[in-house]
N, C-alpha and C. Protein backbone atom coordinates (compact mmCIF):
# COMPACT_ATOMS: atom_id res chain seq x y z
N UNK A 1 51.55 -96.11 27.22
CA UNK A 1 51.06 -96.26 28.58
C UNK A 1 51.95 -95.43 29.51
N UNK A 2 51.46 -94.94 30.32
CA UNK A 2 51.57 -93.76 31.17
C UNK A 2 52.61 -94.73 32.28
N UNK A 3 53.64 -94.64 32.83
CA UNK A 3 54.37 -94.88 34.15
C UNK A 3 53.77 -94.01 35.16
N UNK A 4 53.52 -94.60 36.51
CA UNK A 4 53.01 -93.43 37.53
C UNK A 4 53.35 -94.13 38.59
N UNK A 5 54.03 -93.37 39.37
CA UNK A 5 54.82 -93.74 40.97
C UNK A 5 53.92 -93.03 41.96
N UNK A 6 53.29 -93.65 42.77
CA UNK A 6 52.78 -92.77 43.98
C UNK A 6 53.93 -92.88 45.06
N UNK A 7 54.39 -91.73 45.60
CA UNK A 7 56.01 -91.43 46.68
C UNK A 7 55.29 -91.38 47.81
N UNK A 8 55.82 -92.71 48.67
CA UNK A 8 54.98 -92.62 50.06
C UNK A 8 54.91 -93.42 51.23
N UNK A 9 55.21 -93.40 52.35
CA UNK A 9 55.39 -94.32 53.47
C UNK A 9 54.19 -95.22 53.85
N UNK A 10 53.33 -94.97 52.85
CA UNK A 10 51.75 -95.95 53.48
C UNK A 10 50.50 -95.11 54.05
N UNK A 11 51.27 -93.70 54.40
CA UNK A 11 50.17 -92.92 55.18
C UNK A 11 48.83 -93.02 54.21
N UNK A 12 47.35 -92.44 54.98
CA UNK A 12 46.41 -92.26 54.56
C UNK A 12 46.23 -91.53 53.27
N UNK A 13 47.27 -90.37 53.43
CA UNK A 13 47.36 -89.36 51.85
C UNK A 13 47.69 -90.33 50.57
N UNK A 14 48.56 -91.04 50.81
CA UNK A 14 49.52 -91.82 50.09
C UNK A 14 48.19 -92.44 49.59
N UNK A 15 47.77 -93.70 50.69
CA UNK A 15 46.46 -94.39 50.19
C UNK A 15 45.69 -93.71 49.15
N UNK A 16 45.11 -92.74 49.73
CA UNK A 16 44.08 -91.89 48.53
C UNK A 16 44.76 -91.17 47.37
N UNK A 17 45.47 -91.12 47.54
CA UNK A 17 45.93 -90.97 46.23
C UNK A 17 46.33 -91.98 45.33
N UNK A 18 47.01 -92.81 45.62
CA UNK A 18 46.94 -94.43 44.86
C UNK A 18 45.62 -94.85 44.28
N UNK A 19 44.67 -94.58 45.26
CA UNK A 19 43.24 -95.15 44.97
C UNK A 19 42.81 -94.23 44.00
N UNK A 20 42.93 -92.87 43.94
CA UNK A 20 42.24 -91.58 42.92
C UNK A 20 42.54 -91.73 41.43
N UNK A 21 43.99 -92.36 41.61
CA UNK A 21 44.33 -92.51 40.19
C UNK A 21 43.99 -93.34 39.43
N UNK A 22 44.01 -94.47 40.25
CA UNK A 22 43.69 -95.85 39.87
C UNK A 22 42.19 -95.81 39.47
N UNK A 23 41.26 -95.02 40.29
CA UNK A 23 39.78 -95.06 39.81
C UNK A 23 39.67 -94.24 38.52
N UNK A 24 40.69 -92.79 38.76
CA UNK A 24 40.84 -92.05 37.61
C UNK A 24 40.67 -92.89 36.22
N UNK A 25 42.03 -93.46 35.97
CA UNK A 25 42.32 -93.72 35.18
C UNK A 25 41.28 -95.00 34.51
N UNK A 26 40.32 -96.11 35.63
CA UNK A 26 39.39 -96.43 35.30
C UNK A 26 38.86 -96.00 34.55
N UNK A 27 37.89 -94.88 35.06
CA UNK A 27 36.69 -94.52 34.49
C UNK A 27 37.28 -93.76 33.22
N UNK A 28 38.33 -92.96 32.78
CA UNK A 28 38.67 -92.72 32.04
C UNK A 28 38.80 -93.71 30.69
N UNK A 29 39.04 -95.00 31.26
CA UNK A 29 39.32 -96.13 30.32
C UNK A 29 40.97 -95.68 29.45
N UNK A 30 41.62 -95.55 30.40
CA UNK A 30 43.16 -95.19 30.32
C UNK A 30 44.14 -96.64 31.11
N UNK A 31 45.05 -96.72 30.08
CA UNK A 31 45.60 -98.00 31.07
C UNK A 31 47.17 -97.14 31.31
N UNK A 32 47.39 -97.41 32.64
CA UNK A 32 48.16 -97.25 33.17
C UNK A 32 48.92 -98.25 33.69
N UNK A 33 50.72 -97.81 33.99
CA UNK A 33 51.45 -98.41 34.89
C UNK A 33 51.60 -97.56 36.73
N UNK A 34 51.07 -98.20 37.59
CA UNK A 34 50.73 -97.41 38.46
C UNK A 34 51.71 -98.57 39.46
N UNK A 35 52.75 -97.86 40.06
CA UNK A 35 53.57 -98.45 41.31
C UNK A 35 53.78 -97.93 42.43
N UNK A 36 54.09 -98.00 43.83
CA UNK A 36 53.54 -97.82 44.97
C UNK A 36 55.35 -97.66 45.33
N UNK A 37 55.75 -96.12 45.21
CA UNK A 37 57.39 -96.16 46.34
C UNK A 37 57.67 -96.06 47.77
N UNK A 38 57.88 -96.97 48.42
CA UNK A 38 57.49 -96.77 49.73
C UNK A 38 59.03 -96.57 50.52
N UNK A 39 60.24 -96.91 49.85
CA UNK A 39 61.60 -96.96 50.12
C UNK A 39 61.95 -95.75 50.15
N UNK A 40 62.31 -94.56 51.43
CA UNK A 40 62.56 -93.36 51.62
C UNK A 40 63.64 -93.00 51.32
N UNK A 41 64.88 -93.51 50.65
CA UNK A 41 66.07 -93.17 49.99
C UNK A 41 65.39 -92.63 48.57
N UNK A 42 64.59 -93.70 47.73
CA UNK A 42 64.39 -93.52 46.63
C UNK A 42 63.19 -92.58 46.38
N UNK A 43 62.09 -92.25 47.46
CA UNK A 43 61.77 -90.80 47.51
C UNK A 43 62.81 -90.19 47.61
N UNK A 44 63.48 -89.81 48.37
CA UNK A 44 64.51 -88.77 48.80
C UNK A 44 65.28 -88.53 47.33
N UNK A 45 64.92 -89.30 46.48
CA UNK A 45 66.05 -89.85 45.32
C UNK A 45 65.56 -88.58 44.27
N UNK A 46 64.27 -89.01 44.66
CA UNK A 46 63.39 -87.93 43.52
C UNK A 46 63.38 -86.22 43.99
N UNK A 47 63.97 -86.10 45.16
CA UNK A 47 64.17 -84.75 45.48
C UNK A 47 62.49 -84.46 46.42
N UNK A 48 61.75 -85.35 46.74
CA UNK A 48 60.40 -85.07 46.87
C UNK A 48 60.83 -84.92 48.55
N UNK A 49 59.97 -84.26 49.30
CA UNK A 49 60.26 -84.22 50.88
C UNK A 49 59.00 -84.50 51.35
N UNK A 50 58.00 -83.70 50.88
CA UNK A 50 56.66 -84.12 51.18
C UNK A 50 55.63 -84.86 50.70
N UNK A 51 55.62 -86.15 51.39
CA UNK A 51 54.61 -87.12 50.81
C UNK A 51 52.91 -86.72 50.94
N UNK A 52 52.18 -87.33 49.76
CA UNK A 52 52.64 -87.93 49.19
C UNK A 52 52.95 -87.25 47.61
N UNK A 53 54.29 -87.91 47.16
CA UNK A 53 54.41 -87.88 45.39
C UNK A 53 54.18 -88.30 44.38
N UNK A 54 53.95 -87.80 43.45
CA UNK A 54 53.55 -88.88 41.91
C UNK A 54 54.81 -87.71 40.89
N UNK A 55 54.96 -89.49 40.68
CA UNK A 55 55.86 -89.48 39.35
C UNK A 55 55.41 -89.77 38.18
N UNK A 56 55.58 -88.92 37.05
CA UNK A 56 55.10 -89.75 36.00
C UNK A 56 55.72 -89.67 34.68
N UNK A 57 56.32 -90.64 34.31
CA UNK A 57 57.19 -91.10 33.52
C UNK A 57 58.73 -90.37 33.64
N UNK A 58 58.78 -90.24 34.91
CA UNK A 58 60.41 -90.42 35.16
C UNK A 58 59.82 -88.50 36.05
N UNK A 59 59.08 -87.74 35.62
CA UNK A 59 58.57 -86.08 35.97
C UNK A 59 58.42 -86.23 37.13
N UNK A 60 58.54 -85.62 38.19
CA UNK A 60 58.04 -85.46 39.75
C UNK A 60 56.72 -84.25 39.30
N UNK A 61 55.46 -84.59 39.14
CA UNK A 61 54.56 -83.68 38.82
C UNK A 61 53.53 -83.10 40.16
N UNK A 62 53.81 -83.68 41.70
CA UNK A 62 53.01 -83.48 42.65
C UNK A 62 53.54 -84.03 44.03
N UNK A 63 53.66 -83.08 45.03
CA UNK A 63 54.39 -83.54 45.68
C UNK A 63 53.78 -82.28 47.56
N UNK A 64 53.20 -83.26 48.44
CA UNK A 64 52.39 -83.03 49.76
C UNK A 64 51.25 -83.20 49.17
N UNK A 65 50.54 -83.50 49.74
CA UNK A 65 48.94 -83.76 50.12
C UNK A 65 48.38 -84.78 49.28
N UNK A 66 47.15 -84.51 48.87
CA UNK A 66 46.35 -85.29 48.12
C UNK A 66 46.54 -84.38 46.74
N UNK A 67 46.07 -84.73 45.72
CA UNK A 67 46.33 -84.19 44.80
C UNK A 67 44.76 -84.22 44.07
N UNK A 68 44.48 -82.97 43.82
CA UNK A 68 42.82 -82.74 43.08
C UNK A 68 42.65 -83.62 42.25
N UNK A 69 41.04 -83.75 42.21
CA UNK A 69 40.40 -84.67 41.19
C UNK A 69 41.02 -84.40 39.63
N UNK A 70 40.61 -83.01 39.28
CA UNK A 70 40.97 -82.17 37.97
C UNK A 70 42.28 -82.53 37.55
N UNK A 71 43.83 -82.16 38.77
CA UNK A 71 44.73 -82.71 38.35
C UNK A 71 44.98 -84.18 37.99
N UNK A 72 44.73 -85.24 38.33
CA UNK A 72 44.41 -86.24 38.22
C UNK A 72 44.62 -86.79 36.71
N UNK A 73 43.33 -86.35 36.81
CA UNK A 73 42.53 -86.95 35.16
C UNK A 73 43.46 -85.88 34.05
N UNK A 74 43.87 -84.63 34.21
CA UNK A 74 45.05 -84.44 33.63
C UNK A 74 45.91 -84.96 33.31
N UNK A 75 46.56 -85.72 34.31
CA UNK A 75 47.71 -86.82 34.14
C UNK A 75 47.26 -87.87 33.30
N UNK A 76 46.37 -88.32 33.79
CA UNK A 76 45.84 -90.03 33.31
C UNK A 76 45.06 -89.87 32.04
N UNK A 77 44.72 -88.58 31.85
CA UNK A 77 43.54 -88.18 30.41
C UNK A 77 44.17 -87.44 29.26
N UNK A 78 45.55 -87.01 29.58
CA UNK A 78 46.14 -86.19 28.48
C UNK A 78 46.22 -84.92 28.37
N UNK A 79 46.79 -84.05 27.48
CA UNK A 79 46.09 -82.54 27.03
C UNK A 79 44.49 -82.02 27.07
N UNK A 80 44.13 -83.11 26.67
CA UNK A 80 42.61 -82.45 26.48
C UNK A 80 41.74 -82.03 27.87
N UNK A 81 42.19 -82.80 29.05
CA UNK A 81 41.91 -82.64 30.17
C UNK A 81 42.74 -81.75 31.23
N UNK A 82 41.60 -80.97 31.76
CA UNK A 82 42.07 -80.13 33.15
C UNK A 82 43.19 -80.48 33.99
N UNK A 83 44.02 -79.75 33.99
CA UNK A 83 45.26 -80.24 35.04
C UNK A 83 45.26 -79.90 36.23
N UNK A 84 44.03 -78.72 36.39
CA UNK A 84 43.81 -78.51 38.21
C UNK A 84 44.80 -77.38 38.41
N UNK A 85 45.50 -76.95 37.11
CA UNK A 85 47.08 -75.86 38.26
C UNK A 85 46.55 -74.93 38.07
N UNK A 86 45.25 -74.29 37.21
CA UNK A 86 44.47 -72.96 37.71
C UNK A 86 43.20 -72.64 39.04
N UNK A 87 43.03 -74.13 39.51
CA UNK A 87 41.94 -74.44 40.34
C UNK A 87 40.15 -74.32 39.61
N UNK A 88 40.64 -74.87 38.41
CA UNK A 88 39.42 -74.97 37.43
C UNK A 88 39.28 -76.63 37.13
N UNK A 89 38.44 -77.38 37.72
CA UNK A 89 38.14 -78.59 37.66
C UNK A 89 37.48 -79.57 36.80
């Protein structure tokens, strides 16, 4: 099972991205550990500046904005799935 940190003060980005993964990893039928960092030392900890971040399993793999559908299901789906870093979905 996958560890996954969304890095984030609560903003709206933060939200949707918590929510993307979480549906992600739904429909995928992937179980995840999905936790919410909202303590700005321990962002700061991860070297991240721009929220929001995802961590996953200890990796800082995304870090400002929202993060694409494609990347996503990369994370939560494995190798076999699109990671979004060519902008191929």
């Amino acid at each position: 099972m996958k560890n996954i940190k969304v890095l984030g003060t609560g903003c709206a980005n933060c939200n949707a991205t918590m929510k993307l993964i979480e549906e992600t990893a739904k429909a995928k039928g992937v179980e995840i550990q999905l936790e919410k960092v909202e303590d700005m030392a321990a962002i700061l900890g991860y070297g991240v500046m721009s929220t929001p971040g995802v961590v996953i399993d200890g990796k800082v793999v995304h870090a400002g904005g929202v993060p694409s559908k494609g990347a996503v299901e990369g994370w939560v789906g494995g190798a076999e799935s699109c990671c979004g870093c060519c902008g191929k979905e």
